[in-house]
N, C-alpha and C. Protein backbone atom coordinates (compact mmCIF):
# COMPACT_ATOMS: atom_id res chain seq x y z
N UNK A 1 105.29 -91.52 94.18
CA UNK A 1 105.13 -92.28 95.42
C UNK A 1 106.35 -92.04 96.32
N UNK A 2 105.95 -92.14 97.60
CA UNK A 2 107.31 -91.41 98.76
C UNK A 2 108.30 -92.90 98.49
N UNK A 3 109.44 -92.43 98.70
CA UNK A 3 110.30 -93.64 98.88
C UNK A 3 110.05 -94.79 99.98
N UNK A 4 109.54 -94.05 101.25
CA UNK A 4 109.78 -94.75 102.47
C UNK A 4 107.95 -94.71 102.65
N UNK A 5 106.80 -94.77 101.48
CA UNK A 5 106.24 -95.25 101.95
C UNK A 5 105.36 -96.90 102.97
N UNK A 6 106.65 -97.49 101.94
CA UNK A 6 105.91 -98.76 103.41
C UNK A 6 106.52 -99.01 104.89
N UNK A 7 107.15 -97.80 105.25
CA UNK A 7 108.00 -97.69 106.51
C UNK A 7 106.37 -98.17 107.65
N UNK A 8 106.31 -98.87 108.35
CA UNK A 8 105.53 -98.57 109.50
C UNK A 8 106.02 -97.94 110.71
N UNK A 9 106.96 -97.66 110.68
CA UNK A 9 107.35 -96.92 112.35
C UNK A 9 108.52 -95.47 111.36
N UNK A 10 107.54 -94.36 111.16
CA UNK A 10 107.82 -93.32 111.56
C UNK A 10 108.12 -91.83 112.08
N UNK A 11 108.52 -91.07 111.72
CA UNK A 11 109.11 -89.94 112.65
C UNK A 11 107.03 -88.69 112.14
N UNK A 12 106.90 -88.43 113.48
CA UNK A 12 105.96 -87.53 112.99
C UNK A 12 106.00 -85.92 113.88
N UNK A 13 106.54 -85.03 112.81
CA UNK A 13 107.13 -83.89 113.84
C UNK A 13 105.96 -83.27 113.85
N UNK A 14 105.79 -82.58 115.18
CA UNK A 14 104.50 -81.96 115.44
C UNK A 14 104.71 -80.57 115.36
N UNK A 15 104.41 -80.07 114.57
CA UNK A 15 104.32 -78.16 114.45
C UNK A 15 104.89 -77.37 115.81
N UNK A 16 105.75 -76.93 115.70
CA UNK A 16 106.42 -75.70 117.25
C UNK A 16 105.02 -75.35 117.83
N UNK A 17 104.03 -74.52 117.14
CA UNK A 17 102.70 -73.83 117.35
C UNK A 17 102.12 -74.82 118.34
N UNK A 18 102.60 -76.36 118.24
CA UNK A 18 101.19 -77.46 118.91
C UNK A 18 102.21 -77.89 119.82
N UNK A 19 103.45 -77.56 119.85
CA UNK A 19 104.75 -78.33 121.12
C UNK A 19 103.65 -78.16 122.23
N UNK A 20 103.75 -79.33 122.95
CA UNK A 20 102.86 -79.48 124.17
C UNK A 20 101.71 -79.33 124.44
N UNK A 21 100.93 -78.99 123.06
CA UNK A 21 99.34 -79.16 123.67
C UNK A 21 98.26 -80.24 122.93
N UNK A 22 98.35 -80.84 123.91
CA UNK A 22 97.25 -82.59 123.37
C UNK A 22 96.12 -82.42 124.43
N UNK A 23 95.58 -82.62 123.95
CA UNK A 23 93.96 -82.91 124.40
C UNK A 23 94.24 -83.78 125.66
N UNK A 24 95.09 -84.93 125.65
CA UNK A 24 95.58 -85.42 127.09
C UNK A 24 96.08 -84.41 128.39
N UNK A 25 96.41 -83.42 127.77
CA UNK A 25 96.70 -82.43 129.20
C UNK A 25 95.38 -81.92 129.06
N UNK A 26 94.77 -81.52 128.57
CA UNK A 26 93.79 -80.61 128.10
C UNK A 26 92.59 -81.18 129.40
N UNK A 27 92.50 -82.31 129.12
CA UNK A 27 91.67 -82.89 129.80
C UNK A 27 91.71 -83.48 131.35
N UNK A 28 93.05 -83.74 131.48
CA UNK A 28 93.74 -84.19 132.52
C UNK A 28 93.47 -86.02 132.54
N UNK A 29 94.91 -85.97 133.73
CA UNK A 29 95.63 -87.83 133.53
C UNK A 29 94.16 -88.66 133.83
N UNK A 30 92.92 -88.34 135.31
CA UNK A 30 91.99 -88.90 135.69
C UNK A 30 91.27 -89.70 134.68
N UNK A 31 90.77 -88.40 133.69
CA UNK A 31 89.90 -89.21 132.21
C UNK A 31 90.57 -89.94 131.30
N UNK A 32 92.10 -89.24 131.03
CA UNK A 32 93.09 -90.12 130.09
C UNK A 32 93.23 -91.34 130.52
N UNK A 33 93.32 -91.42 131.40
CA UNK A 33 93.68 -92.63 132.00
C UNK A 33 92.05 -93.90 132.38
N UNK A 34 90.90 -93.34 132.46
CA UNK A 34 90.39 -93.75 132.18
C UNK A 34 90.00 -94.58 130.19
N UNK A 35 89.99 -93.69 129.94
CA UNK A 35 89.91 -93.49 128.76
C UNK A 35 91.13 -94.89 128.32
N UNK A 36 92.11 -94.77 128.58
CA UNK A 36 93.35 -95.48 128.47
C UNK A 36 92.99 -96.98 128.83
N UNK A 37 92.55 -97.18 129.81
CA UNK A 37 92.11 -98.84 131.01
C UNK A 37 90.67 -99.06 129.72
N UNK A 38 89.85 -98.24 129.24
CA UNK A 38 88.89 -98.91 128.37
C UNK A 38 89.17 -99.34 126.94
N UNK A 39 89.91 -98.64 126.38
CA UNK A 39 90.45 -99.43 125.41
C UNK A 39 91.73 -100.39 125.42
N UNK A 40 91.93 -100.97 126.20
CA UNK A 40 93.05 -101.82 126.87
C UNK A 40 92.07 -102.79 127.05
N UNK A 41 90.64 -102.91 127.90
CA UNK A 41 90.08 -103.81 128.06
C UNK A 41 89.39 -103.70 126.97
N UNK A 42 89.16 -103.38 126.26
CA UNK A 42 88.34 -103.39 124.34
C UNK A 42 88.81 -104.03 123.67
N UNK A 43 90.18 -103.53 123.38
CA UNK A 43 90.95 -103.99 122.05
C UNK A 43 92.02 -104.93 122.70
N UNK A 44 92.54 -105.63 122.34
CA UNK A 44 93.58 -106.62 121.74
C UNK A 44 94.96 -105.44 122.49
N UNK A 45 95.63 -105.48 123.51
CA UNK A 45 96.80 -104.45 123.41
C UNK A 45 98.01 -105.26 123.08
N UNK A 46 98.07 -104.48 121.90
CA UNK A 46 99.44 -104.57 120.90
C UNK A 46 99.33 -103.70 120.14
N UNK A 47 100.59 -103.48 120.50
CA UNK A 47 101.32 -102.02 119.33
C UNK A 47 100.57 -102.20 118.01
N UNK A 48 100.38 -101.13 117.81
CA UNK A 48 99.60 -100.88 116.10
C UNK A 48 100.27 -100.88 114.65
N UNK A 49 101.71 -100.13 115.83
CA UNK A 49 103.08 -100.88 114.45
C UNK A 49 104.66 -101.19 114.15
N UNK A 50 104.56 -101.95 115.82
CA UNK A 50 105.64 -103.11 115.80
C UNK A 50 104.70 -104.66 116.01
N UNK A 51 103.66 -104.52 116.81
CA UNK A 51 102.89 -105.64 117.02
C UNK A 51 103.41 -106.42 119.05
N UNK A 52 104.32 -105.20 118.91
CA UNK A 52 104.73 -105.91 120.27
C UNK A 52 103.35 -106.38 121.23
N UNK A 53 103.30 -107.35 122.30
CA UNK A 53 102.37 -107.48 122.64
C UNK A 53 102.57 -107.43 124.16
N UNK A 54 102.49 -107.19 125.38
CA UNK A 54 103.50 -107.11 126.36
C UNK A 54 102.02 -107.83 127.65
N UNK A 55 103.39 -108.64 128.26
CA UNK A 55 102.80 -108.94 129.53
C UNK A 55 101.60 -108.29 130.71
N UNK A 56 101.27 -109.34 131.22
CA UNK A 56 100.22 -108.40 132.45
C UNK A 56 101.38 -106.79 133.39
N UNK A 57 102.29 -107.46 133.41
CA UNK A 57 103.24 -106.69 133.95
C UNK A 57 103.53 -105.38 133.29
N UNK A 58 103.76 -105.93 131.92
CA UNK A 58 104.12 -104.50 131.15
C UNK A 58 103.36 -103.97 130.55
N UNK A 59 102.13 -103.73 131.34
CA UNK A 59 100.99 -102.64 130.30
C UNK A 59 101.85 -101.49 130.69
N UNK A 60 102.68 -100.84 131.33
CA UNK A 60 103.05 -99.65 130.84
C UNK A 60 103.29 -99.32 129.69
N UNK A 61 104.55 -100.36 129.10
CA UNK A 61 105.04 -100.27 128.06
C UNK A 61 104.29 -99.80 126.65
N UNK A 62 102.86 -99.92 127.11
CA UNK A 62 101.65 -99.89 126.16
C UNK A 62 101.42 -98.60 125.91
N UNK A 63 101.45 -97.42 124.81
CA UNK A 63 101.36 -96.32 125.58
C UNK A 63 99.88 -95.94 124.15
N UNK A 64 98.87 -94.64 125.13
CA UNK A 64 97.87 -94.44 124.04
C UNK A 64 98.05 -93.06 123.17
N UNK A 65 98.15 -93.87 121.84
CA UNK A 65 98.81 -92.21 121.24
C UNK A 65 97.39 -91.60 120.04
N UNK A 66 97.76 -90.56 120.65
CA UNK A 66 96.73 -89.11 119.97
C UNK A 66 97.14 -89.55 118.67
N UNK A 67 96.03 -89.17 117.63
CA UNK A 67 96.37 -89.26 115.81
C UNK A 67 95.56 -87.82 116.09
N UNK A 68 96.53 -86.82 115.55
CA UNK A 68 96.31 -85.47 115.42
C UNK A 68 96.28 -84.80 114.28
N UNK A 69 95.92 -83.70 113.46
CA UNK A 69 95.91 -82.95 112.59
C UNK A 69 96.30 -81.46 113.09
N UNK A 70 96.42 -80.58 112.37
CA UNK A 70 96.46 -79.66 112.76
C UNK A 70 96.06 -78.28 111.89
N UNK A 71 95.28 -77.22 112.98
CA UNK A 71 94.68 -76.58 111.86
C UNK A 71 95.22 -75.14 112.12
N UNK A 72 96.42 -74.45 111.59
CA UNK A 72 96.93 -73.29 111.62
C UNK A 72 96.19 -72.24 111.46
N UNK A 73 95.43 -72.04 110.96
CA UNK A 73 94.64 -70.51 110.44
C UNK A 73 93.60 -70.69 111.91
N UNK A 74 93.31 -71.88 112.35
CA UNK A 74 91.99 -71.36 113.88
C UNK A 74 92.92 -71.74 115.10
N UNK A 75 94.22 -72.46 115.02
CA UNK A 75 94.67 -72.47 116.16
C UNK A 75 94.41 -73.47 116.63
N UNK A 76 93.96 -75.12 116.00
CA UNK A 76 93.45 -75.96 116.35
C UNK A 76 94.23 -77.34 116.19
N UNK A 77 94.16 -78.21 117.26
CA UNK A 77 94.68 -79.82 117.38
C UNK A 77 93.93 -80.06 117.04
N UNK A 78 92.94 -81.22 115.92
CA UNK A 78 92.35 -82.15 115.70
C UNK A 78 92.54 -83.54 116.11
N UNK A 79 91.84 -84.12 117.37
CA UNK A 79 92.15 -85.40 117.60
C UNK A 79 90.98 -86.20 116.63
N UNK A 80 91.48 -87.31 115.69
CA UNK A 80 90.96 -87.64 114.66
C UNK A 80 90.78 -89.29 115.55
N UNK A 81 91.48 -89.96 116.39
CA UNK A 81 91.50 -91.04 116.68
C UNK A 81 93.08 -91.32 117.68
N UNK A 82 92.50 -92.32 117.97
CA UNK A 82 93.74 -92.72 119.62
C UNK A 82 94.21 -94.46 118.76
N UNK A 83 95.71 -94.53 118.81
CA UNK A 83 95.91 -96.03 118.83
C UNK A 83 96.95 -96.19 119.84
N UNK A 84 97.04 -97.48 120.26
CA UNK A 84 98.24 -98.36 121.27
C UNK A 84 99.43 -98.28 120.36
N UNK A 85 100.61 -98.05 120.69
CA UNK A 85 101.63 -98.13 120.21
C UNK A 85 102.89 -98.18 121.37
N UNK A 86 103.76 -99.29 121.41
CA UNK A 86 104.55 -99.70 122.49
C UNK A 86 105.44 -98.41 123.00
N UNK A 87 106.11 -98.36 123.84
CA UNK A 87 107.09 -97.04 124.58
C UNK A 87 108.19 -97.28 123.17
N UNK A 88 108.80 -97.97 122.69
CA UNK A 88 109.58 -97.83 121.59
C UNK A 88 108.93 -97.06 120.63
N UNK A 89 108.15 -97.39 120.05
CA UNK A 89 107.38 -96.80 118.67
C UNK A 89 106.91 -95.51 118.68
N UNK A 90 106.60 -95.29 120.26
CA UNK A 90 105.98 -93.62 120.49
C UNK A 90 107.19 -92.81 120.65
N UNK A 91 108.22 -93.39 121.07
CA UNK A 91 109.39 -92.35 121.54
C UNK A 91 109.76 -92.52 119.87
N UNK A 92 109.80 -93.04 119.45
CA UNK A 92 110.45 -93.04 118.20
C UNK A 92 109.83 -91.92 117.03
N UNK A 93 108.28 -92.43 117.32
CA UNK A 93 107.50 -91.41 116.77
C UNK A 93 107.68 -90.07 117.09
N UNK A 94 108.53 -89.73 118.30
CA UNK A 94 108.34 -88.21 118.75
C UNK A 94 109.67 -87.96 118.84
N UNK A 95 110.90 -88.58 117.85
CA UNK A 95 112.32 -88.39 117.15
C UNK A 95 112.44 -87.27 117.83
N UNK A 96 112.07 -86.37 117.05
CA UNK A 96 113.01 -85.07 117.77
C UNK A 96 113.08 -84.46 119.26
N UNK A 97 111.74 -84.65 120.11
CA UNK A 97 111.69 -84.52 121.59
C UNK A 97 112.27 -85.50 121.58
N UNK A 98 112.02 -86.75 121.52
CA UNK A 98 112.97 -87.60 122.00
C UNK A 98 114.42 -87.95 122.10
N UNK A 99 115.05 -87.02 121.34
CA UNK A 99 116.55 -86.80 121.05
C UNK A 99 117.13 -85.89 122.25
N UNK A 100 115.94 -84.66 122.45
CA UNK A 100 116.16 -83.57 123.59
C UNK A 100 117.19 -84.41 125.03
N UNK A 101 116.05 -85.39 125.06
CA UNK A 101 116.10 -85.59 126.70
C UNK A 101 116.95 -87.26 127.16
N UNK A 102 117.35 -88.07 125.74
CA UNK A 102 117.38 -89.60 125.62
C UNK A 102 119.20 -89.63 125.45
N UNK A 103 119.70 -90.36 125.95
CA UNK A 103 121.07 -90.99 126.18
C UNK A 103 121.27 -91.41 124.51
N UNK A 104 122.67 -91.18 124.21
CA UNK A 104 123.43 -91.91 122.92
C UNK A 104 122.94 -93.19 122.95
N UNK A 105 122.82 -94.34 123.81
CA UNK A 105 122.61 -95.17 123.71
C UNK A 105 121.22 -95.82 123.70
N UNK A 106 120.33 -95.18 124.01
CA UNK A 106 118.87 -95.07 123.97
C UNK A 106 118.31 -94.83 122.79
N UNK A 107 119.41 -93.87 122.33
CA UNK A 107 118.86 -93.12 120.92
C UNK A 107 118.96 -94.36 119.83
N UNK A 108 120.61 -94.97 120.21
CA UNK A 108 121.00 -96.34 119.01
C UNK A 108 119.86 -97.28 119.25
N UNK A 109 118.99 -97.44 120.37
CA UNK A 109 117.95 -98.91 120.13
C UNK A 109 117.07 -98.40 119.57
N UNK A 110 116.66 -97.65 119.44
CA UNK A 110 115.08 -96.77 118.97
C UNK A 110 115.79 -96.60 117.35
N UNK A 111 116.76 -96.30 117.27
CA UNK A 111 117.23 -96.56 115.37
C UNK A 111 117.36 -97.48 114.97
N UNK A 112 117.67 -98.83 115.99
CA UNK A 112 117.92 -100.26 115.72
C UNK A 112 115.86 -100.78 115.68
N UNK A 113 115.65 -100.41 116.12
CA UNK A 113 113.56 -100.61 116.75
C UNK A 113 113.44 -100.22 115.54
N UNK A 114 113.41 -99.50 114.65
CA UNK A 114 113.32 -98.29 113.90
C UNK A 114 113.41 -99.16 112.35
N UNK A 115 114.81 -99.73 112.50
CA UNK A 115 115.25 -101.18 111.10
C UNK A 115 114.35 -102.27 111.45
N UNK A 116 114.48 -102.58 112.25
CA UNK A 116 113.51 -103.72 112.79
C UNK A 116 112.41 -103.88 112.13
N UNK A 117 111.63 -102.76 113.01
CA UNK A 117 110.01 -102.66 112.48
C UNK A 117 109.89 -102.69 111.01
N UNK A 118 110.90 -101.77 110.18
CA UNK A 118 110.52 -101.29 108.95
C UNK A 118 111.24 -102.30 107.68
N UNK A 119 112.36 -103.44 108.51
CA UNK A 119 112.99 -104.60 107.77
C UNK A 119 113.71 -103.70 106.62
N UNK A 120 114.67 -102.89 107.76
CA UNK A 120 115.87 -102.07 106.49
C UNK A 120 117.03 -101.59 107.26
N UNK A 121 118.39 -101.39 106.67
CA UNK A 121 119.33 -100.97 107.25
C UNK A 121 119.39 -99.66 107.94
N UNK A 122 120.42 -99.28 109.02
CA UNK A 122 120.27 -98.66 109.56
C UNK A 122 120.54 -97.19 108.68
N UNK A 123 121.68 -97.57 106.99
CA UNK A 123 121.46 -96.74 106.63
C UNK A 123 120.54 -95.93 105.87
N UNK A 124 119.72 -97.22 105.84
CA UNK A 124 118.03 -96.28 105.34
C UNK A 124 117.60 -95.49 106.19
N UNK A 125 117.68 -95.32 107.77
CA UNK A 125 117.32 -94.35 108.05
C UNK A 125 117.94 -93.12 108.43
N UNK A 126 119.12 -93.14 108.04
CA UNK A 126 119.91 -91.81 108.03
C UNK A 126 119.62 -91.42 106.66
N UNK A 127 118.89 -92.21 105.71
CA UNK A 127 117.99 -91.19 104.24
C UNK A 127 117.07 -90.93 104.86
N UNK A 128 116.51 -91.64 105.43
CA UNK A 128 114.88 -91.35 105.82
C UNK A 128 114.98 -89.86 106.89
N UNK A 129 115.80 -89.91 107.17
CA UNK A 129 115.79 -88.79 108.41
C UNK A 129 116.68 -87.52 107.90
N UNK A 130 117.66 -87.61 106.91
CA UNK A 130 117.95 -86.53 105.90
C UNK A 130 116.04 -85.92 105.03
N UNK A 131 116.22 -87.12 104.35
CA UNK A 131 114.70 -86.44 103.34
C UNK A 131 113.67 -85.81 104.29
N UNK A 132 113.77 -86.05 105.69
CA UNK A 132 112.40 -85.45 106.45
C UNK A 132 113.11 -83.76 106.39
N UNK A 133 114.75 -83.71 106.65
CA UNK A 133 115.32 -82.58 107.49
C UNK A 133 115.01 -81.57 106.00
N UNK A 134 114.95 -81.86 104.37
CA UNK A 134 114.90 -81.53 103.21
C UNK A 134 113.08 -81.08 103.21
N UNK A 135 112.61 -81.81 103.78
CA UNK A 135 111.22 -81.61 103.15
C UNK A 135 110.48 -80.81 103.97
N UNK A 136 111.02 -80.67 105.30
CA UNK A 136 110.21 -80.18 106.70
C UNK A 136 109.83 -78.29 106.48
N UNK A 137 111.48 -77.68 106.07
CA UNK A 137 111.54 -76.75 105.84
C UNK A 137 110.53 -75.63 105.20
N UNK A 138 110.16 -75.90 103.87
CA UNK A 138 109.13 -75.53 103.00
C UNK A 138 107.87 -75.28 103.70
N UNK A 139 107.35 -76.36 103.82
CA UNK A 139 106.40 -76.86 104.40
C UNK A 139 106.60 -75.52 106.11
N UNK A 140 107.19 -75.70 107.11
CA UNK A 140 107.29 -75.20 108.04
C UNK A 140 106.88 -73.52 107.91
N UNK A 141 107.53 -73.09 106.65
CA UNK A 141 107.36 -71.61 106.37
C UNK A 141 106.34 -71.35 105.82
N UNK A 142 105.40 -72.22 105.19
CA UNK A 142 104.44 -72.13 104.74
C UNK A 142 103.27 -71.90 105.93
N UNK A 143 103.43 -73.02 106.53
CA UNK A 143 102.11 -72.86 107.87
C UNK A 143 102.50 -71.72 108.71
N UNK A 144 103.61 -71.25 109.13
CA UNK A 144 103.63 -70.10 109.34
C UNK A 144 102.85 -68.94 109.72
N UNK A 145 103.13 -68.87 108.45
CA UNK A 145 102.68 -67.87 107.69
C UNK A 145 100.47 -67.91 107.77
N UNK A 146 100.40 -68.50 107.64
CA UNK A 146 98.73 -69.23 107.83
C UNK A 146 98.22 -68.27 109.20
N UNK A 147 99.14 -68.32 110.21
CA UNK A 147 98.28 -67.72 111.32
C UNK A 147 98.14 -66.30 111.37
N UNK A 148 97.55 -66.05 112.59
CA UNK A 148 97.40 -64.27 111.97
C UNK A 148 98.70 -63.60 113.45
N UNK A 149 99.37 -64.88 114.00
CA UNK A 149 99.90 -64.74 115.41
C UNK A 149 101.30 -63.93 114.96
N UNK A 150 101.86 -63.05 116.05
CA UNK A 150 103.56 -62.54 115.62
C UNK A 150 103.97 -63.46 116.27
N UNK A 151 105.36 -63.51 115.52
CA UNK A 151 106.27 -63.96 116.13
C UNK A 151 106.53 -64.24 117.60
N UNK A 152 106.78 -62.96 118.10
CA UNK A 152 106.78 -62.46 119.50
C UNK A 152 105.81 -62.66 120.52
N UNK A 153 104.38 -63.09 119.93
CA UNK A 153 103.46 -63.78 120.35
C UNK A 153 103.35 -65.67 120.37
N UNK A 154 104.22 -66.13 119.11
CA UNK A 154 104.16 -67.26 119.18
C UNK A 154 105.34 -67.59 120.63
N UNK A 155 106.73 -66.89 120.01
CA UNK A 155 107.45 -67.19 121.57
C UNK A 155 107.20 -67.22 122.71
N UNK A 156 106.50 -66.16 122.80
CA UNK A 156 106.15 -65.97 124.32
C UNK A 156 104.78 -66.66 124.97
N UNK A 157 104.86 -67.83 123.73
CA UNK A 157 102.96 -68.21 124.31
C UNK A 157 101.55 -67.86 124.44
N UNK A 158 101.68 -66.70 124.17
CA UNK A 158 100.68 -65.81 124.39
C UNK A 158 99.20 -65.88 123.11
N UNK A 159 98.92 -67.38 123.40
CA UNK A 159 98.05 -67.57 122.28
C UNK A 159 96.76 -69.17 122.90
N UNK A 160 95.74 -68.98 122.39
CA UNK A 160 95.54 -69.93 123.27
C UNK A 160 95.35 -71.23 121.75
N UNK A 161 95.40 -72.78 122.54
CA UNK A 161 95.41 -73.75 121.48
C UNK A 161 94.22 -73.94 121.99
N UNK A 162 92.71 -74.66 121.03
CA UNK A 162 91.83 -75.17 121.20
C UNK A 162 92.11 -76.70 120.52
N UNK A 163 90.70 -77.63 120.45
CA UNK A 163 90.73 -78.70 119.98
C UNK A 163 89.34 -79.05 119.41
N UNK A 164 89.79 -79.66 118.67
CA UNK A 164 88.36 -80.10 117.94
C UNK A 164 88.60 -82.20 117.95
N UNK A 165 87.78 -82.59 118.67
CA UNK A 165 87.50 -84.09 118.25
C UNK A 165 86.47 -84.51 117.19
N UNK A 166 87.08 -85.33 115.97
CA UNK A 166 86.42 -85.47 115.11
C UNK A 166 86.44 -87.19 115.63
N UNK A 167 87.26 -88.02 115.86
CA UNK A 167 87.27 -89.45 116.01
C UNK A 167 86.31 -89.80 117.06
N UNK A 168 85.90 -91.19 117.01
CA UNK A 168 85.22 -92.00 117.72
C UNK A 168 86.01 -92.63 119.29
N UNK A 169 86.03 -91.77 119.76
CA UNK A 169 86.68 -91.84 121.26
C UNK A 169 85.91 -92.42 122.73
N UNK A 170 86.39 -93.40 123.35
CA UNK A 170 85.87 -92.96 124.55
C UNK A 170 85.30 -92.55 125.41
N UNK A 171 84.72 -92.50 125.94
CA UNK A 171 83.88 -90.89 126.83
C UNK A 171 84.17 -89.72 125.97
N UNK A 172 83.68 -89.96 124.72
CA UNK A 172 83.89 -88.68 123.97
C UNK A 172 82.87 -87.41 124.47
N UNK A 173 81.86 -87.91 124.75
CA UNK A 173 81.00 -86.51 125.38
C UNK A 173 81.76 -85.67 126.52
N UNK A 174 82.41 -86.97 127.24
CA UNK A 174 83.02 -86.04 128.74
C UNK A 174 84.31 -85.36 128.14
N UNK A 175 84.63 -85.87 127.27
CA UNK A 175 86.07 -85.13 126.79
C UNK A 175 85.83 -83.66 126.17
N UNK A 176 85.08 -83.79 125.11
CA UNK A 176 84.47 -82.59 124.75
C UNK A 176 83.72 -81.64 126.32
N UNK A 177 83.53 -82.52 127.25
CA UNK A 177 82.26 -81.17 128.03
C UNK A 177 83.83 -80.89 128.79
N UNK A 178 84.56 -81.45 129.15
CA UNK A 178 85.92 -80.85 129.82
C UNK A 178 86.12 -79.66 129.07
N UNK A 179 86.62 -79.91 127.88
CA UNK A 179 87.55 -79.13 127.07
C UNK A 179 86.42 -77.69 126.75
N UNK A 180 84.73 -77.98 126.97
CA UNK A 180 84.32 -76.67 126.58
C UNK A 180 84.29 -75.86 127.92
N UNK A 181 84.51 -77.08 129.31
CA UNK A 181 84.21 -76.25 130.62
C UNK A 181 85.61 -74.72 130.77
N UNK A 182 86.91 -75.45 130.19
CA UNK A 182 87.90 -74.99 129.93
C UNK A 182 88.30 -73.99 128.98
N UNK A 183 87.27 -73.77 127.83
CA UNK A 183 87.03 -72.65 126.91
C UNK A 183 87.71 -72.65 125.81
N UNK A 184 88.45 -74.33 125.57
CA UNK A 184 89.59 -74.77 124.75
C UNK A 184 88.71 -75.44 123.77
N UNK A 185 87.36 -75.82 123.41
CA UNK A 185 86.32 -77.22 122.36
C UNK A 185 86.48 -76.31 121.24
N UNK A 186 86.66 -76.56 120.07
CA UNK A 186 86.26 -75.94 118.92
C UNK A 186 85.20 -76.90 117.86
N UNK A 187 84.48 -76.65 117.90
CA UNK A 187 83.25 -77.09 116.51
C UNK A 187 83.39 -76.82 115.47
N UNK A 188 84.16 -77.51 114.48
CA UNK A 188 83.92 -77.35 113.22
C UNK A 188 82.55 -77.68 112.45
N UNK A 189 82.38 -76.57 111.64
CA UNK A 189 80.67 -76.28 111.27
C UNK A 189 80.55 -77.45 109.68
């Protein structure tokens, strides 16, 4: 059993191969954002895992996050399902972009958010964030290796990402007829 399995808030690094492509660009902000205002008026908005619950004012703070898979050998995002999770919990969730572009001091509340949520010291998560930097590696060279892409092709972009929706979404028909108008839908058989 993982050490830090009853952590609820954490780090989920997304494959180099998938840096920047979510079905939210894919589709564009118009439907996301639709998509976004209907499950806001559906569900209950509160974070899925701090519980924050935020004012009429601060539905920004509310943000809707992709639950993705990913499938190396076809080149594919799997959006499996969408949950609410507050601007803390998502930036937190996306640790390493979020380190890119976030102030020293931005970085300390999101590690302090981080104990909070998960009711542990801060030096549990300098293990928790060693054992990811130990375990990522392996794993990284492995998927790799899975595609049939060079190198020189992955750098330079020169590859296209598709998507496959398996979850119960939204205007899931319009999402899918976007993404096939675009030549990006993949059907798993």
């Amino acid at each position: 059993m993982d050490k830090y399995s009853n952590f609820k808030l954490k780090i989920a690094a997304k494959p180099s191969l998938f840096h920047g492509r979510t079905v939210r660009k894919a589709v564009g902000q118009s439907l996301w954002y639709r998509i976004r205002d209907h499950i806001l008026q559906k569900d209950t908005p509160v974070c899925s895992i701090c519980g924050f619950s935020p004012q009429p004012d601060e539905m920004r703070n509310l943000h809707l996050h992709e639950i993705e898979d990913y499938d190396f050998e076809n080149i594919v995002v799997t959006l499996s399902g969408l949950n609410l999770i507050c601007a803390n919990c998502h930036a937190f969730h996306h640790f390493g972009f979020t380190q890119l572009y976030s102030s020293k001091e931005k970085m300390e509340r999101l590690i302090e958010h981080f104990a909070k949520v998960n009711e542990c010291e801060i030096n549990d998560f300098k293990d928790y964030r060693r054992s990811l930097l130990f375990r990522r590696q392996p794993e990284a060279e492995t998927k790799k290796t899975k595609t049939n892409l060079s190198f020189q092709d992955i750098k330079a972009g020169n590859y296209t990402v598709r998507y496959a929706i398996i979850g119960d979404i939204p205007f899931k028909d319009e999402v899918i007829d976007k993404l096939n108008k675009k030549g990006v839908y993949y059907q798993y058989k």
